[in-house]
Protein backbone atom coordinates (compact mmCIF):
# COMPACT_ATOMS: atom_id res chain seq x y z
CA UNK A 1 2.99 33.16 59.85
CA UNK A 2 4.72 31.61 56.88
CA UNK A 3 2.24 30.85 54.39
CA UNK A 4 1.28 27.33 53.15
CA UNK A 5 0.26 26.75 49.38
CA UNK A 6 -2.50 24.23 49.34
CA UNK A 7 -1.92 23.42 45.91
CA UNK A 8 -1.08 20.73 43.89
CA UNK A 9 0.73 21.17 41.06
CA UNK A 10 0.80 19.64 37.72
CA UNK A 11 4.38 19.16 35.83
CA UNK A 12 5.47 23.01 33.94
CA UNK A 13 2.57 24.83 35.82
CA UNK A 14 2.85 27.87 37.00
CA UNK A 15 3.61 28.49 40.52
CA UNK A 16 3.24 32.35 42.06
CA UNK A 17 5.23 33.02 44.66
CA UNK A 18 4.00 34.90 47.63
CA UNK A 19 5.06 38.56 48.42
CA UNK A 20 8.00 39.12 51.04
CA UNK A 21 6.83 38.39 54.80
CA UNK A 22 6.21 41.59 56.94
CA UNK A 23 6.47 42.15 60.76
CA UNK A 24 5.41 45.01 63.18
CA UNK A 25 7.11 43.31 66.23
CA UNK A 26 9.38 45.29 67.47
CA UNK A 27 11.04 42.47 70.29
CA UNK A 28 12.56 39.52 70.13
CA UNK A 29 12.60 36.97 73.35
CA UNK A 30 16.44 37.06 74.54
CA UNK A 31 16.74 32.88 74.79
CA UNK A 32 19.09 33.45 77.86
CA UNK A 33 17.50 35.68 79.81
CA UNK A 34 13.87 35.33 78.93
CA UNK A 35 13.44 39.44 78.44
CA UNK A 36 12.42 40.64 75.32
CA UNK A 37 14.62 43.04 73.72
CA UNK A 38 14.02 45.45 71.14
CA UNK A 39 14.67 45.56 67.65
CA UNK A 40 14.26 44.86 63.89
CA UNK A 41 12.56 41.94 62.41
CA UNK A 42 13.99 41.64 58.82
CA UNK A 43 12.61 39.10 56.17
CA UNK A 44 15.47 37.82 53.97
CA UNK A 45 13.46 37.34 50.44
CA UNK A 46 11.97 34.08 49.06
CA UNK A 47 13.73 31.70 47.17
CA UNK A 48 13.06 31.32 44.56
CA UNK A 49 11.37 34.87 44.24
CA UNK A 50 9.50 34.79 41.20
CA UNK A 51 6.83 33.40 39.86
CA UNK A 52 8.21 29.57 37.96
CA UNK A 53 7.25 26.87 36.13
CA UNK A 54 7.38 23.36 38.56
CA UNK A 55 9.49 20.79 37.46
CA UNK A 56 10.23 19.00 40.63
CA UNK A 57 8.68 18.77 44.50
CA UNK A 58 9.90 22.48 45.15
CA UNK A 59 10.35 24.31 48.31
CA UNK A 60 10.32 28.14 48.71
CA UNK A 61 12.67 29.73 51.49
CA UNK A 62 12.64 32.74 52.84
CA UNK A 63 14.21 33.52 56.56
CA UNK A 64 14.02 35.89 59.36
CA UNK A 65 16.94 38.16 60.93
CA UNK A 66 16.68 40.23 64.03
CA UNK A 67 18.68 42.85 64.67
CA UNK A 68 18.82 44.15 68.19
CA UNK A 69 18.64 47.86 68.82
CA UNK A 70 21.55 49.60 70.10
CA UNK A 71 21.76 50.55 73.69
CA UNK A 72 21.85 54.11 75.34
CA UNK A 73 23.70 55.18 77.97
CA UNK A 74 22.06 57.28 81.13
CA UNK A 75 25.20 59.27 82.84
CA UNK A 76 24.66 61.34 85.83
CA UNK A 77 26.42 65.29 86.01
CA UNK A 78 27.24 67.86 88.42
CA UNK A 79 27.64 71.84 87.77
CA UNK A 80 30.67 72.94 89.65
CA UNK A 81 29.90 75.82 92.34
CA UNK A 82 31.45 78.65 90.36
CA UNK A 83 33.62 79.93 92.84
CA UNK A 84 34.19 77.12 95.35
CA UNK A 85 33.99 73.81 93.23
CA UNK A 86 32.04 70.89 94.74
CA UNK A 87 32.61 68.75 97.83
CA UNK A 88 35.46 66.48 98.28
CA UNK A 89 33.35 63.29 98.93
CA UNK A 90 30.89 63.30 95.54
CA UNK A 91 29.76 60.55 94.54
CA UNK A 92 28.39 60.48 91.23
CA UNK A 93 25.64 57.63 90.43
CA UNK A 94 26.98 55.03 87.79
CA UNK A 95 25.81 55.29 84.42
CA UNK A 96 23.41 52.96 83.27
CA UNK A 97 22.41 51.28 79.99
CA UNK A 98 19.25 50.13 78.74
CA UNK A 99 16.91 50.41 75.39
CA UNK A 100 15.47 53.51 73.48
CA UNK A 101 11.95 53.47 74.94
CA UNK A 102 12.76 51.86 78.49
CA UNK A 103 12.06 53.96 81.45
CA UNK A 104 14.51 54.28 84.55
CA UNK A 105 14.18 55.45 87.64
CA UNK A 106 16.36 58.69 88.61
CA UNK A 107 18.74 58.56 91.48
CA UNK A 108 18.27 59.69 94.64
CA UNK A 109 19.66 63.44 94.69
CA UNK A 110 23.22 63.46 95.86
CA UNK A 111 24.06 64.46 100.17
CA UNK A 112 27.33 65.61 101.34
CA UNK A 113 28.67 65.66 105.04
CA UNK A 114 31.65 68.27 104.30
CA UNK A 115 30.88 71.81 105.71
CA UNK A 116 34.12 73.35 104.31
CA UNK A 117 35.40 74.51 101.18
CA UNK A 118 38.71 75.96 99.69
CA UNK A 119 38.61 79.70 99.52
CA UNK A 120 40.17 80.55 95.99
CA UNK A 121 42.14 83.64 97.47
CA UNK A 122 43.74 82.58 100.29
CA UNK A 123 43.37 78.51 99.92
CA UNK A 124 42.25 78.25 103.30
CA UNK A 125 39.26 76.42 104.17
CA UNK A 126 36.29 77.97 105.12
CA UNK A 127 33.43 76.75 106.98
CA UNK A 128 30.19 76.54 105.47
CA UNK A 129 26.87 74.41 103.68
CA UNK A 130 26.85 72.28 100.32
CA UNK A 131 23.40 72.57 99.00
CA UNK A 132 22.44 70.16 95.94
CA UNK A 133 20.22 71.89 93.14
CA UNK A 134 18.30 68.75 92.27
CA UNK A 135 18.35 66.50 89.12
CA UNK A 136 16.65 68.11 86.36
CA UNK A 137 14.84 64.77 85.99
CA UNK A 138 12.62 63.68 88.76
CA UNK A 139 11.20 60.19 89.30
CA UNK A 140 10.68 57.82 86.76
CA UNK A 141 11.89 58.94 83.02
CA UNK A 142 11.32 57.39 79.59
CA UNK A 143 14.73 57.24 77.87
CA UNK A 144 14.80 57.90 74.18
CA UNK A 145 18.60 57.95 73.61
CA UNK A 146 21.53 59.00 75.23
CA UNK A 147 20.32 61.03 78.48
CA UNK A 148 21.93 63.35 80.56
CA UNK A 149 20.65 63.72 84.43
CA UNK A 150 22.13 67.11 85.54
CA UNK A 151 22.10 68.44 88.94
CA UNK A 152 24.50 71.37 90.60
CA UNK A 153 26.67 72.53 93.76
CA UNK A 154 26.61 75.76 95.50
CA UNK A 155 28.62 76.71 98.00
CA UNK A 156 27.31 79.16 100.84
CA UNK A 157 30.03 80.36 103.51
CA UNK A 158 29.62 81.09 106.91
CA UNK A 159 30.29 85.14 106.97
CA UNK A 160 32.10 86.10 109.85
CA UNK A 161 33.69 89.45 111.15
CA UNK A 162 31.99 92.10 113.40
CA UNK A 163 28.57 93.71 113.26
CA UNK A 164 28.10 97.08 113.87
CA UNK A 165 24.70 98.82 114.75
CA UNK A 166 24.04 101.93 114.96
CA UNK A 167 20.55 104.09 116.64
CA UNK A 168 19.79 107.76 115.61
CA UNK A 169 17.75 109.15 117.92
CA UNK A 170 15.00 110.31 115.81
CA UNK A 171 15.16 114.40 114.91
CA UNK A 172 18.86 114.44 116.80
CA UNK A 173 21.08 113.62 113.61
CA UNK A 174 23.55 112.27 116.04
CA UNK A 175 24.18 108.66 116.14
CA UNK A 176 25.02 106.59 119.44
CA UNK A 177 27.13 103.64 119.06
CA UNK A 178 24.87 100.58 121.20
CA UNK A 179 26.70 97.62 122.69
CA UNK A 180 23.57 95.20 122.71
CA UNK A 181 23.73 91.40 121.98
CA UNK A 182 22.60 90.12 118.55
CA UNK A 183 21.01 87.09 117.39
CA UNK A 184 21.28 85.98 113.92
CA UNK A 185 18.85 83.01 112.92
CA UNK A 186 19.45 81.51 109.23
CA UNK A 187 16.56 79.74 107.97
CA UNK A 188 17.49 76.10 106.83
């Protein structure tokens, strides 16, 4: 509130001039968009700023500046399967900006379709399942500066080849090769 002397003044009395306006709000109303959008209020000083003798109908100016605050960026990042990479079809979220103190919501966690991947020895493709380690940030966040969402790949192949099983008859020591069908369930 810019403050109003009451006064009147006589010719070469002394006027005292107020201290330097203050503000706590930390906002501004953006006149385009209606949001309010963070920042500094400064005050730029009266003038004149000291105390004077009047000569003359005077007026004392000071002013107000705002200076937006900066904007941070929120990027999204995968961790690379060591050994097989990551899927073809990733698709990273885009990176966002807002202000230091707004919160966001975190992307969904990323989905593939592939079931292959290049093995590094022989550069064939190999079947198997993408599984996404999920964002290290979960929900709604709070962004203070410049964030970092981080999730990772892994890569498990399908194992193939033959399976041997063996049955010692108990107290024999000999072994006896058994041609019996086997059923392998993997838990999803």
């Amino acid at each position: 509130v810019t403050p109003i002397d009451p006064n009147q003044y006589g010719y070469k009395e002394k006027v005292e001039v107020e201290d330097d306006l203050t503000s706590t709000q930390k906002y501004a109303k953006d006149p385009t968009t209606g949001e309010q959008t963070p920042g500094t209020w400064t005050f730029t000083p009266w003038n004149p700023g000291e105390d004077f003798e009047i000569t003359e109908n005077t007026t004392i100016r000071g002013g107000w500046t705002f200076t937006p605050a900066g904007k941070v960026k929120v990027t999204y990042v995968t961790d690379e399967d060591p050994v097989y990479g990551k899927p073809d079809d990733e698709v990273l979220p885009e990176p966002e900006e807002c202000y230091p103190g707004d919160s966001i919501t975190v992307k969904p966690n990323l989905t593939t379709t592939q079931g292959t991947a290049k093995d590094p020895q022989t550069g064939k493709k190999i079947q198997g399942t993408w599984v996404f380690t999920p964002w290290d940030h979960q929900g709604t966040i709070k962004v203070t500066g410049n964030t970092e969402i981080r999730g990772a790949w892994s890569f498990i192949p399908v194992k193939t080849g033959a399976l041997k099983i063996t049955k010692t008859v108990e107290g024999s020591g000999a072994e006896k090769d058994l041609n019996l069908p086997v059923f392998l369930i993997f838990p999803r």
